[in-house]
Protein backbone atom coordinates (compact mmCIF):
# COMPACT_ATOMS: atom_id res chain seq x y z
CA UNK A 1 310.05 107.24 131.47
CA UNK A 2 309.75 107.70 135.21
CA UNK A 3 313.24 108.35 136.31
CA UNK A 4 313.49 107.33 140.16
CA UNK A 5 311.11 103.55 138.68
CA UNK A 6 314.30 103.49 136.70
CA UNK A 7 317.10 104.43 139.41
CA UNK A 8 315.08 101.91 141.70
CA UNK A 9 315.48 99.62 138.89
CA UNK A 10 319.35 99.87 138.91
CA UNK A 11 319.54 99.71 142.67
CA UNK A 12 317.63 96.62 142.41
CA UNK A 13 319.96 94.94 139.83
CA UNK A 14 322.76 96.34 140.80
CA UNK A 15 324.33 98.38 137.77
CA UNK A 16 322.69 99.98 134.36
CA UNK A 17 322.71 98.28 130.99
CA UNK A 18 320.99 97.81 127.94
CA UNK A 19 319.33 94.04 129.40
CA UNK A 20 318.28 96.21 132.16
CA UNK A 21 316.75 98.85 130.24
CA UNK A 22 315.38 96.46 127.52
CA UNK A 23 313.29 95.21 130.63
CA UNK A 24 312.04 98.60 131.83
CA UNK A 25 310.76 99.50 128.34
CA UNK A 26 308.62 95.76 127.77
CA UNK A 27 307.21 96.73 131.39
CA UNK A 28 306.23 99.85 130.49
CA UNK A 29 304.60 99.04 127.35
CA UNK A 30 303.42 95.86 128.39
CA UNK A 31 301.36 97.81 130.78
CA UNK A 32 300.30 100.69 128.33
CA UNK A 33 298.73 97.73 126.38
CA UNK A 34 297.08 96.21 129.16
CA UNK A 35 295.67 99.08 130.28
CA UNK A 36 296.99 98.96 133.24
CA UNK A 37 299.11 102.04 135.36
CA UNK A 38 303.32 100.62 135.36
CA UNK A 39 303.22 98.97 139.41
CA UNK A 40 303.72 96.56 141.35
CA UNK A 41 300.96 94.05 141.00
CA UNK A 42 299.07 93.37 144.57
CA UNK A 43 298.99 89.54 143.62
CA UNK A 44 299.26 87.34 140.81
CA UNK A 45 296.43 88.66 138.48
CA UNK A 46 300.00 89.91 135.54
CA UNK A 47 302.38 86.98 134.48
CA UNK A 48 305.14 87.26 132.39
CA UNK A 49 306.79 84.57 130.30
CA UNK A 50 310.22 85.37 129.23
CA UNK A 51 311.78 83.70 126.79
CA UNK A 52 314.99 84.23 128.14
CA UNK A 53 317.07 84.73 131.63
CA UNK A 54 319.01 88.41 130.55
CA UNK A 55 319.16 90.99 133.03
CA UNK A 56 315.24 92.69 131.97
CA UNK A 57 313.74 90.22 133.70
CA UNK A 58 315.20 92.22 137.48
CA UNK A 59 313.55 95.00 135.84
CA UNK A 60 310.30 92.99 135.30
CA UNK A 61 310.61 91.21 138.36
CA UNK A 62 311.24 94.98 140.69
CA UNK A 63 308.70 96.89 138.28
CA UNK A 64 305.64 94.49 138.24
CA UNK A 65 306.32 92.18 141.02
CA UNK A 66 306.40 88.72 138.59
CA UNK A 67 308.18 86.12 140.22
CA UNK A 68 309.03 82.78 140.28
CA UNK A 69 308.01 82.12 143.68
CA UNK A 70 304.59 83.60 142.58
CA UNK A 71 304.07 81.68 139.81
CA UNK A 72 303.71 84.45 137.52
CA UNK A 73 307.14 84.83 136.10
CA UNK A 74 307.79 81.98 133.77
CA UNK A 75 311.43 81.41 132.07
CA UNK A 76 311.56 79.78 129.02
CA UNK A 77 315.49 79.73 128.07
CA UNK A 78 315.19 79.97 124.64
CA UNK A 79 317.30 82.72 123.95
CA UNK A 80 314.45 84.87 122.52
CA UNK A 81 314.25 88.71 123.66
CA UNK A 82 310.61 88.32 124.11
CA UNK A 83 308.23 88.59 126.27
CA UNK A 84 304.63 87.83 127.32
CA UNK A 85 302.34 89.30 129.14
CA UNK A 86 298.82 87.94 130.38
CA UNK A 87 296.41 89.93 132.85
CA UNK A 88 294.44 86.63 134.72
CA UNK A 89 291.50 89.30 135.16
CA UNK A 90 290.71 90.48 132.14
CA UNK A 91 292.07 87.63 129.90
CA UNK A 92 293.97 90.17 127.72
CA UNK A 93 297.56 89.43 126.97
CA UNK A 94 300.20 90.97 124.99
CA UNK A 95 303.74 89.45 123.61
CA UNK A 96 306.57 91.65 123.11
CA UNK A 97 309.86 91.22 120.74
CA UNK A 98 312.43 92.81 120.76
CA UNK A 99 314.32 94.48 117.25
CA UNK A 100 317.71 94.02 116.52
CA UNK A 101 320.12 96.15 118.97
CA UNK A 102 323.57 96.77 117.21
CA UNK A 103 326.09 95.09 119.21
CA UNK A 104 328.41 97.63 117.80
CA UNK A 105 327.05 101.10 119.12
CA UNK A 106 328.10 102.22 122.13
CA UNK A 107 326.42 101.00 125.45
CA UNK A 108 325.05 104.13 127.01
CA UNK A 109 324.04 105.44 123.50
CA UNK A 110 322.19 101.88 123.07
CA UNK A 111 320.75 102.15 126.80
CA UNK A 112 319.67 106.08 126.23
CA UNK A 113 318.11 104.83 122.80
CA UNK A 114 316.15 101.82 124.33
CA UNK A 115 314.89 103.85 127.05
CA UNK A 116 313.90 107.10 125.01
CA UNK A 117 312.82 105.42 121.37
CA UNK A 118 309.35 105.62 120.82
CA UNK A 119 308.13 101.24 121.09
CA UNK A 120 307.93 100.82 117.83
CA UNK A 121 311.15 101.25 116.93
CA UNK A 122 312.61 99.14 119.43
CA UNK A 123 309.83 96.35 119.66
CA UNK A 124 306.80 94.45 117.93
């Protein structure tokens, strides 16, 4: 985890939390998968399709410059914590879903854990 990507991230959205973080971590893995280094795309060659409107998609939005304006962030409200990912260059796409956070932990352990969990243990 690249700490000031992630203090840039909370500057951006305006406060820390486990959406935010949840967010961070598809980014970063979405680009791992892809192949591709965790930046700001120069154009629209990475979409995303969330299937929801939480507070990841600033992250997604500040880390890999998707956005609606663009055309490459797509919202699908359906209440999902995933996430797709589709490079228009190479063709090669990835979707990302979130496990089962306990609602019950505390929130900075849940945000530490989100951010510093190795993927699979947060996400399929």
């Amino acid at each position: 985890m690249d700490d000031e990507k992630w203090a840039e991230c909370i500057e951006f959205h305006g406060h820390s939390c486990p959406g935010l973080a949840i967010g961070y971590r598809v980014s970063e893995f979405a680009m791992e998968s892809l192949g591709i280094p965790l930046e700001r795309a120069s154009d629209e060659e990475l979409v995303c399709i969330s299937e929801n409107e939480s507070c990841g998609v600033d992250a997604i939005q500040y880390l890999l410059s998707c956005t609606v304006g663009k055309g490459n962030l797509l919202i699908k409200p359906y209440g999902k914590s995933a996430y797709t990912f589709y490079n228009r260059k190479t063709g090669e796409g990835v979707r990302l879903l979130m496990m089962t956070i306990d609602r019950e932990a505390d929130r900075d352990e849940t945000m530490r854990r989100i951010l510093t969990a190795p993927a699979d243990e947060i996400m399929t």
